[in-house]
Protein backbone atom coordinates (compact mmCIF):
# COMPACT_ATOMS: atom_id res chain seq x y z
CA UNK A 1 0.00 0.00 0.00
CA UNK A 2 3.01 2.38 0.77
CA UNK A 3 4.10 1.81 -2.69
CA UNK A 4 1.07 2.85 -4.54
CA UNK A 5 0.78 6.14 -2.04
CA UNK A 6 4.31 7.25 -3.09
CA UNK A 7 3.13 6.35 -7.13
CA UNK A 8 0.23 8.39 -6.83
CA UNK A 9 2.17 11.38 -5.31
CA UNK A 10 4.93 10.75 -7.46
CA UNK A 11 2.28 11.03 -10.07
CA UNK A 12 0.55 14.26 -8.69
CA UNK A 13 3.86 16.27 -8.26
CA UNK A 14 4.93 15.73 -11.78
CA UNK A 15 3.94 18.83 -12.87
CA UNK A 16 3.61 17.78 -16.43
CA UNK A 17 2.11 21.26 -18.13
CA UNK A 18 1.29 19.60 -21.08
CA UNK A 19 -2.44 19.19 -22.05
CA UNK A 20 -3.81 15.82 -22.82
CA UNK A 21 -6.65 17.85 -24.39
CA UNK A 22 -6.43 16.76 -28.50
CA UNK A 23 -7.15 20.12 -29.42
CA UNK A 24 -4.62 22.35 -27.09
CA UNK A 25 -1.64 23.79 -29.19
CA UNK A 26 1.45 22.09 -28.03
CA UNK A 27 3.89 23.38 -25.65
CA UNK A 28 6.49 25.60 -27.41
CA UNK A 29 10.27 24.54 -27.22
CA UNK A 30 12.70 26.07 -25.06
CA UNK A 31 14.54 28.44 -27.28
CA UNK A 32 17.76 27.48 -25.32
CA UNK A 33 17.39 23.59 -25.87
CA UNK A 34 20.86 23.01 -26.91
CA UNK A 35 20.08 19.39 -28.05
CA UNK A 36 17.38 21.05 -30.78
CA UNK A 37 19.06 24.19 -31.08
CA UNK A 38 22.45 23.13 -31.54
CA UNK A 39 23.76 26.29 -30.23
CA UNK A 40 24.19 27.97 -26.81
CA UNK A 41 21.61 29.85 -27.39
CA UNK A 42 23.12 33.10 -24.92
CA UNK A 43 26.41 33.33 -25.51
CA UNK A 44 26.68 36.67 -23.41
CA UNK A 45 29.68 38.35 -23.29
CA UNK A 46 31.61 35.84 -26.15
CA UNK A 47 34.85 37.09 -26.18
CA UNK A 48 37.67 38.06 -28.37
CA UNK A 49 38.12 35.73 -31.68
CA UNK A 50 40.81 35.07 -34.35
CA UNK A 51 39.21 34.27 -37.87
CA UNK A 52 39.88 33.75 -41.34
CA UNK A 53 38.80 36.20 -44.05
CA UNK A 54 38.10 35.07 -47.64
CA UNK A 55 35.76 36.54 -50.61
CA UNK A 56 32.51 34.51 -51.66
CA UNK A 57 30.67 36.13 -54.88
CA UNK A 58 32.61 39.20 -54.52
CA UNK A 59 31.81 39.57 -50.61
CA UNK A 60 33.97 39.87 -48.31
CA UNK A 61 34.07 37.33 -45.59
CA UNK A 62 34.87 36.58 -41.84
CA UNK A 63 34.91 33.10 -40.14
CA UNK A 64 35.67 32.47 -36.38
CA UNK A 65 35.23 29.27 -34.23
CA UNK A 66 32.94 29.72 -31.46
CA UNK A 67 33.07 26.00 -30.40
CA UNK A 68 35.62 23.80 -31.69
CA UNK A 69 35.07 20.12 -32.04
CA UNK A 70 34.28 17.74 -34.54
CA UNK A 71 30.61 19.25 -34.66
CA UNK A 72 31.90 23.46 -34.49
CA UNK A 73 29.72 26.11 -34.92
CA UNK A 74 31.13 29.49 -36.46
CA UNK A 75 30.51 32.95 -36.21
CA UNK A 76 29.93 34.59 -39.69
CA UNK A 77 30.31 37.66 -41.23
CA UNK A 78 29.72 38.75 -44.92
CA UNK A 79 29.94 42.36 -46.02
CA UNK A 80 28.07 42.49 -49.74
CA UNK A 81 29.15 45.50 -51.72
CA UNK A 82 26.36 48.03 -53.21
CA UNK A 83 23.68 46.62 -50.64
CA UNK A 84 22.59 47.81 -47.08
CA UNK A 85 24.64 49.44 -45.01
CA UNK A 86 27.46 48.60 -47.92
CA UNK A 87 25.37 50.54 -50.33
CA UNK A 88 27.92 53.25 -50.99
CA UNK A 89 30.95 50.61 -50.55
CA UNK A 90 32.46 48.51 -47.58
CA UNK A 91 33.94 50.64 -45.62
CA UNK A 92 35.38 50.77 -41.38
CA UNK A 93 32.04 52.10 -39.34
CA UNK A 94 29.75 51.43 -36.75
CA UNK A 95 26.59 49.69 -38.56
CA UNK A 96 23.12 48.81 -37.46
CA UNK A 97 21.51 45.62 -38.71
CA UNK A 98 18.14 46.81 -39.28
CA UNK A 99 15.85 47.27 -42.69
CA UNK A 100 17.04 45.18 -45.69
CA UNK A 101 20.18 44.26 -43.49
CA UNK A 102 17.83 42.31 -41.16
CA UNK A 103 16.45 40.26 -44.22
CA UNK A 104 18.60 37.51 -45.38
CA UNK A 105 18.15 37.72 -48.91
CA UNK A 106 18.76 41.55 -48.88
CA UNK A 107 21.38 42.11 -46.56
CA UNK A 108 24.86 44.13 -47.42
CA UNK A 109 26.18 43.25 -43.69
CA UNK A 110 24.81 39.64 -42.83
CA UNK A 111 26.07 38.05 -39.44
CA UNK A 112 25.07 34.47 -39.21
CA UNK A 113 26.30 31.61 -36.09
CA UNK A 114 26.60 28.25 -38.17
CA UNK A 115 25.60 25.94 -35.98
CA UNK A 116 27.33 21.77 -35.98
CA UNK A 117 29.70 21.86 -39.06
CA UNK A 118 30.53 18.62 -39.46
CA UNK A 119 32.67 16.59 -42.93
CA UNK A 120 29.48 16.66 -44.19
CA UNK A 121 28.35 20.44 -43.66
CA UNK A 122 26.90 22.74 -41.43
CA UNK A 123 23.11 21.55 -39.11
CA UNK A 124 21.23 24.52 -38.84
CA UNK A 125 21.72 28.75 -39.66
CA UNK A 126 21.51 31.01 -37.35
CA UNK A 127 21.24 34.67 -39.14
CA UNK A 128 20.96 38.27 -37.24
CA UNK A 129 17.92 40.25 -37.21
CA UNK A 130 19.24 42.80 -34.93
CA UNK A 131 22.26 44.30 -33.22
CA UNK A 132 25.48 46.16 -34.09
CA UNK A 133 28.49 45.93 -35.89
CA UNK A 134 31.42 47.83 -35.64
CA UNK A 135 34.74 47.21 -37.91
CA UNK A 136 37.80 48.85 -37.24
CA UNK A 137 39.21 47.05 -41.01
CA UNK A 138 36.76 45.43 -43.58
CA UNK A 139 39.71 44.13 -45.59
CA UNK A 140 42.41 41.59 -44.29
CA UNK A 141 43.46 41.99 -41.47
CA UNK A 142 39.86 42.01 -41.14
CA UNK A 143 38.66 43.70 -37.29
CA UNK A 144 35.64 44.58 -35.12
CA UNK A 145 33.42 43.83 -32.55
CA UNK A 146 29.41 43.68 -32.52
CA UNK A 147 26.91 44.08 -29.91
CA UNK A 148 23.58 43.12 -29.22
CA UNK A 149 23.05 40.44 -31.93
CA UNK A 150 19.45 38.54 -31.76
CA UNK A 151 19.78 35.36 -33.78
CA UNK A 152 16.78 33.42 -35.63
CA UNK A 153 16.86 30.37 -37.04
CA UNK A 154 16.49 30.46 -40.90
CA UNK A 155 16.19 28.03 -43.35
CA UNK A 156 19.11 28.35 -45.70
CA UNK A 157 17.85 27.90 -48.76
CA UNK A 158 14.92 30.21 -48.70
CA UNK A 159 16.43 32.63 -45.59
CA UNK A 160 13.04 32.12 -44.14
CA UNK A 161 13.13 32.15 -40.07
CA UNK A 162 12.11 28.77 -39.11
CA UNK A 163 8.72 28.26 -37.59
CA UNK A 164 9.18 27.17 -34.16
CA UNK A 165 12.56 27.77 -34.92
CA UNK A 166 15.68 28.51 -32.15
CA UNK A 167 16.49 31.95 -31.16
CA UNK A 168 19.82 32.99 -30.23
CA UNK A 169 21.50 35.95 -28.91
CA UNK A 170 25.68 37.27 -28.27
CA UNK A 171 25.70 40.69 -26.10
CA UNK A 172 28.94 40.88 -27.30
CA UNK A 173 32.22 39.63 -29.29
CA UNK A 174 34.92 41.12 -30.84
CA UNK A 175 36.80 39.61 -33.83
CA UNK A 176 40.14 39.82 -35.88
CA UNK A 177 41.65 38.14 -38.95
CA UNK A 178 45.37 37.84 -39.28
């Protein structure tokens, strides 16, 4: 008998908040759930970071490890001449991503985490709807820092955010190519 009391409070202080009603929407995913995510999620004050810089489609480009390991995710940046902010040129400034720069398809500055790059590619994109960029040098050695970047899950083909998708967010990080 003392083992069916302790089942049914086990039972009762569950707390499950889910609804067994068929009809109530389902609960909504922690945001932070790095097993879905695949990312921190707050990575707060980041850090300083050493990158590479390249050109892709005649952008200019800046990769930096944010967690190493056989699944890494990177911290992105891609400065797109004649759009944006880059409308007049790529140039050193302090830049707000907002308007076309917070779409993914019409961005001049686009700042992206890359979430589980494996052999095989990269899991899931992470692109930046907000925040701000400052850069010291936009060509090699390549150097900044940003602030208040809010990350949404997009799907990289379309650079739609993902519905039900992960947020993420980096109060700040600075950066540097050699």
């Amino acid at each position: 008998m003392r083992w069916l009391t302790s089942l049914v409070l086990l039972a009762a202080c569950s707390g499950s908040s889910e609804s067994s009603s068929p009809d109530a929407a389902p609960m909504a995913a922690d945001a932070y759930d790095t097993a879905r995510c695949l990312i921190k999620g707050d990575y707060g004050d980041a850090g300083a970071f050493t990158g590479t810089a390249g050109m892709n489609q005649g952008a200019t480009t800046m990769t930096a490890t944010l967690e190493p390991g056989t699944a890494r995710d990177a911290f992105f940046i891609k400065m797109v001449p004649g759009r944006g902010v880059f409308a007049g040129g790529v140039a050193p400034g302090t830049y707000t991503i907002a308007g076309v720069d917070a779409g993914y398809s019409t961005c001049g500055l686009c700042v992206h985490i890359i979430a589980d790059i494996t052999s095989s590619g990269p899991s899931k994109f992470y692109f930046a709807r907000s925040g701000t960029v400052t850069f010291t040098s936009t060509t090699a050695p390549i150097a900044g820092s940003a602030q208040n970047l809010h990350f949404a899950e997009v799907d990289i083909n379309s650079g739609a955010e993902v519905a039900g998708g992960c947020q993420g967010s980096i109060t700040s990080i600075s950066f540097s190519t050699p």
